[in-house]
Structure formats: C-alpha cells, structure tokens
C-alpha atoms as a PDB file:
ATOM      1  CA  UNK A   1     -93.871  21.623-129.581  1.00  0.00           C
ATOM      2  CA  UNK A   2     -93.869  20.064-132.892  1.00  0.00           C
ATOM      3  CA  UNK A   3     -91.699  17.507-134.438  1.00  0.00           C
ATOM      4  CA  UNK A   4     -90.757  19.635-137.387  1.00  0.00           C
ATOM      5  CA  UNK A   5     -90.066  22.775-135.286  1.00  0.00           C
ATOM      6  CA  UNK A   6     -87.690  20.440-133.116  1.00  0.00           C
ATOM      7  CA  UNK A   7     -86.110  18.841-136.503  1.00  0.00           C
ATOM      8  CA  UNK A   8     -85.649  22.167-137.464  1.00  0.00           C
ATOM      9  CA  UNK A   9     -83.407  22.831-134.697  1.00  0.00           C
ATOM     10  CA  UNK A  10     -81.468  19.965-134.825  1.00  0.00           C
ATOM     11  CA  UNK A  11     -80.579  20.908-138.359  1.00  0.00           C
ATOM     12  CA  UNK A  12     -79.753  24.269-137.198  1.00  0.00           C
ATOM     13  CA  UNK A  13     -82.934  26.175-138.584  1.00  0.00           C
ATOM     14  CA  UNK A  14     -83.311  29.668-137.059  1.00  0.00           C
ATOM     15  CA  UNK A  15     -86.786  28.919-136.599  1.00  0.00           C
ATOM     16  CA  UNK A  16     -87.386  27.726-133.184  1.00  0.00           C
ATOM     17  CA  UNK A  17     -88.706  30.283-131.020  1.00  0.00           C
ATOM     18  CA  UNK A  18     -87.408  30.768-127.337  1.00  0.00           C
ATOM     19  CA  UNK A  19     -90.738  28.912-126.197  1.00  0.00           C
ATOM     20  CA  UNK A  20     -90.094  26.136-127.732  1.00  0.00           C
ATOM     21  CA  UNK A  21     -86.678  25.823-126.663  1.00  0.00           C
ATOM     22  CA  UNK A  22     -88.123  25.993-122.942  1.00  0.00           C
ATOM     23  CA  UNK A  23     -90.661  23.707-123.618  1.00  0.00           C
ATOM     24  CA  UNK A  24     -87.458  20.993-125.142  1.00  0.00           C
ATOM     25  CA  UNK A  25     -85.316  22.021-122.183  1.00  0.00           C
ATOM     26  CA  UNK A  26     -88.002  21.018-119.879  1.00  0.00           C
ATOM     27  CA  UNK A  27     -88.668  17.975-121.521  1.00  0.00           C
ATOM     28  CA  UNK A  28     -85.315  16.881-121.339  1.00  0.00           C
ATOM     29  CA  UNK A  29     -84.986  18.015-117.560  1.00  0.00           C
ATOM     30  CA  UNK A  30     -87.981  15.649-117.095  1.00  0.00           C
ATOM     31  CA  UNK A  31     -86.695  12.563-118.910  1.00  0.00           C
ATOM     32  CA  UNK A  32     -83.036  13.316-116.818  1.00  0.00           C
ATOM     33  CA  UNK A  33     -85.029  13.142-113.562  1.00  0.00           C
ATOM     34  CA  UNK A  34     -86.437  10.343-114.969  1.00  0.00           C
ATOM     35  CA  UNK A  35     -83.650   8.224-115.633  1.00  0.00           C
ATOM     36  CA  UNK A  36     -81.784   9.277-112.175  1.00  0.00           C
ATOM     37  CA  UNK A  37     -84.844   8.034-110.370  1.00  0.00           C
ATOM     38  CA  UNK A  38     -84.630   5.032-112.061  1.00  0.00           C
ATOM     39  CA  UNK A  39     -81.176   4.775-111.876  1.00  0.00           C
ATOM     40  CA  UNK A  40     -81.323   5.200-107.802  1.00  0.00           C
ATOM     41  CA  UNK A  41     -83.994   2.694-108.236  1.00  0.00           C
ATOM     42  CA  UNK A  42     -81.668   0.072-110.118  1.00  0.00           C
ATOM     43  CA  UNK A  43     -78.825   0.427-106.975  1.00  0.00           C
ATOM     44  CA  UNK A  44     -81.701  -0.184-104.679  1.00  0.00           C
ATOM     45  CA  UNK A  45     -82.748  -3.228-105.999  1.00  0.00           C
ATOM     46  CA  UNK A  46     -79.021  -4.611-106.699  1.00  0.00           C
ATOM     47  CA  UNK A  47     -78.945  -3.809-103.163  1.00  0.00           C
ATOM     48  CA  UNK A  48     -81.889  -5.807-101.948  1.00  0.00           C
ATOM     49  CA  UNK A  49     -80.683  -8.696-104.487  1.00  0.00           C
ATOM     50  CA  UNK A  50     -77.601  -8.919-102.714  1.00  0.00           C
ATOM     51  CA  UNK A  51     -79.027  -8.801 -99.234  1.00  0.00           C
ATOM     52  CA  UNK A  52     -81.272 -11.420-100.180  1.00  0.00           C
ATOM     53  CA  UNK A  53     -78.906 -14.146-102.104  1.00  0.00           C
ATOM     54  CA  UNK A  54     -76.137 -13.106 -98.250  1.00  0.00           C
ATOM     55  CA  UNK A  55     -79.688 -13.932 -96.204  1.00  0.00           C
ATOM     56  CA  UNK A  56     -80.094 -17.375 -98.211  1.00  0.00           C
ATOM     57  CA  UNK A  57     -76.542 -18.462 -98.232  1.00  0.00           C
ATOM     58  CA  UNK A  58     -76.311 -17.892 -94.649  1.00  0.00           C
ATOM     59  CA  UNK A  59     -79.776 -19.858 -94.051  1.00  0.00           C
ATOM     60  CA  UNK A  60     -78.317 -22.657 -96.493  1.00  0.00           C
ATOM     61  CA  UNK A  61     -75.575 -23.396 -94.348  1.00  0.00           C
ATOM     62  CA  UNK A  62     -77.943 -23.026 -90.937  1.00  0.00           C
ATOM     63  CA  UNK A  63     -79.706 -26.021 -92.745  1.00  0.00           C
ATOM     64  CA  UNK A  64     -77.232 -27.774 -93.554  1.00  0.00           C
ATOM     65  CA  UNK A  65     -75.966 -27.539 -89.820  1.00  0.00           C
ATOM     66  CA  UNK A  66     -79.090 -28.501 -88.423  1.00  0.00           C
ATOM     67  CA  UNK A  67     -79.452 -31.307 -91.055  1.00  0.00           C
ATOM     68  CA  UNK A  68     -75.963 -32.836 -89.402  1.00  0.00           C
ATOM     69  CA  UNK A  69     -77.288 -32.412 -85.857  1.00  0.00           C
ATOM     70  CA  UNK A  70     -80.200 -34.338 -86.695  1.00  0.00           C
ATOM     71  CA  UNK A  71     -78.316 -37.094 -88.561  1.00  0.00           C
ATOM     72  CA  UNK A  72     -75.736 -37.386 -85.390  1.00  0.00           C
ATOM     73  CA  UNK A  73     -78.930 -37.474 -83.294  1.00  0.00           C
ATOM     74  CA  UNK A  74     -80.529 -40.018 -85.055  1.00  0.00           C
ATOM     75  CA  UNK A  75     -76.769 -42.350 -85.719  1.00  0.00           C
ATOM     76  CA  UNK A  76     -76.947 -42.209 -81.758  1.00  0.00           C
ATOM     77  CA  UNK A  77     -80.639 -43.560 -81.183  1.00  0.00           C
ATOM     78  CA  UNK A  78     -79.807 -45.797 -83.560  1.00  0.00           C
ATOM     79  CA  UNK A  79     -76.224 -47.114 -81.452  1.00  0.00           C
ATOM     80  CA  UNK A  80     -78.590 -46.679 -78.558  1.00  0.00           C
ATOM     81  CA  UNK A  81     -81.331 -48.564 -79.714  1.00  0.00           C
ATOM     82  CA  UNK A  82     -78.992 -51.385 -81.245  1.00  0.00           C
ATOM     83  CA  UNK A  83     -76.715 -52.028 -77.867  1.00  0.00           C
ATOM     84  CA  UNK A  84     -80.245 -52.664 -75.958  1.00  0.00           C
END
C-alpha cells in the first residue's frame, strides 16, 4: 500500500479499496504484537534488574559481615600476640 492511498483515508477519501484496508489492518496488528512483545520484554528486564540490585544488597551486607569477622579475628591475634 501506498502512502497517498493511506493519506487518502485518513482524510476520509472513498478511495481505499478493501485490500488495502487489510493490508493497514495487518500492519497495525503487526506493530501491536510488536509493542506487547516488547512491552513483556520491558517487565522482564525490570524484573531481572530488581533481582539483581536484592542479590547485591544482600551480598553487600554478607561482605560487610565477613569483613567484621575478619577484623575481630585479627583485634584478637593481635591481643594474643601482644600478651605473649
């Protein structure tokens, strides 16, 4: 289908003939499947975002826990080594 054929009926022109209607209507059907894909897409990946940013806050603070462990382990060698 042609621009001016599908200008035409925009503008209201009686000129567009049934095939070219079906040929616009399946256009448009495509670009709707198109852009529910991609929306479904779009929620996936906000999905995966937030799963990752939970997985790194939560292996953040198991740092930061260990990180304490190993400074109280190391304060106590140190007492250890000191009282000697």
């Amino acid at each position: 289908m042609n621009l001016i054929v599908a200008a035409d009926f925009l503008h209201g022109e009686p000129n567009m003939r049934e095939q070219d209607f079906q040929a616009l209507s399946g256009h448009l059907e495509q670009l709707l499947a198109r852009y529910h894909a991609s929306q479904q897409h779009c929620t996936a990946l906000e999905a995966r975002i937030q799963a990752l940013e939970n997985e790194r806050e939560d292996l953040k603070h198991r740092n930061e826990v260990a990180r304490d462990r190993v400074e109280a382990i190391i304060t106590r060698l140190k007492a250890l080594d000191t009282s000697s």
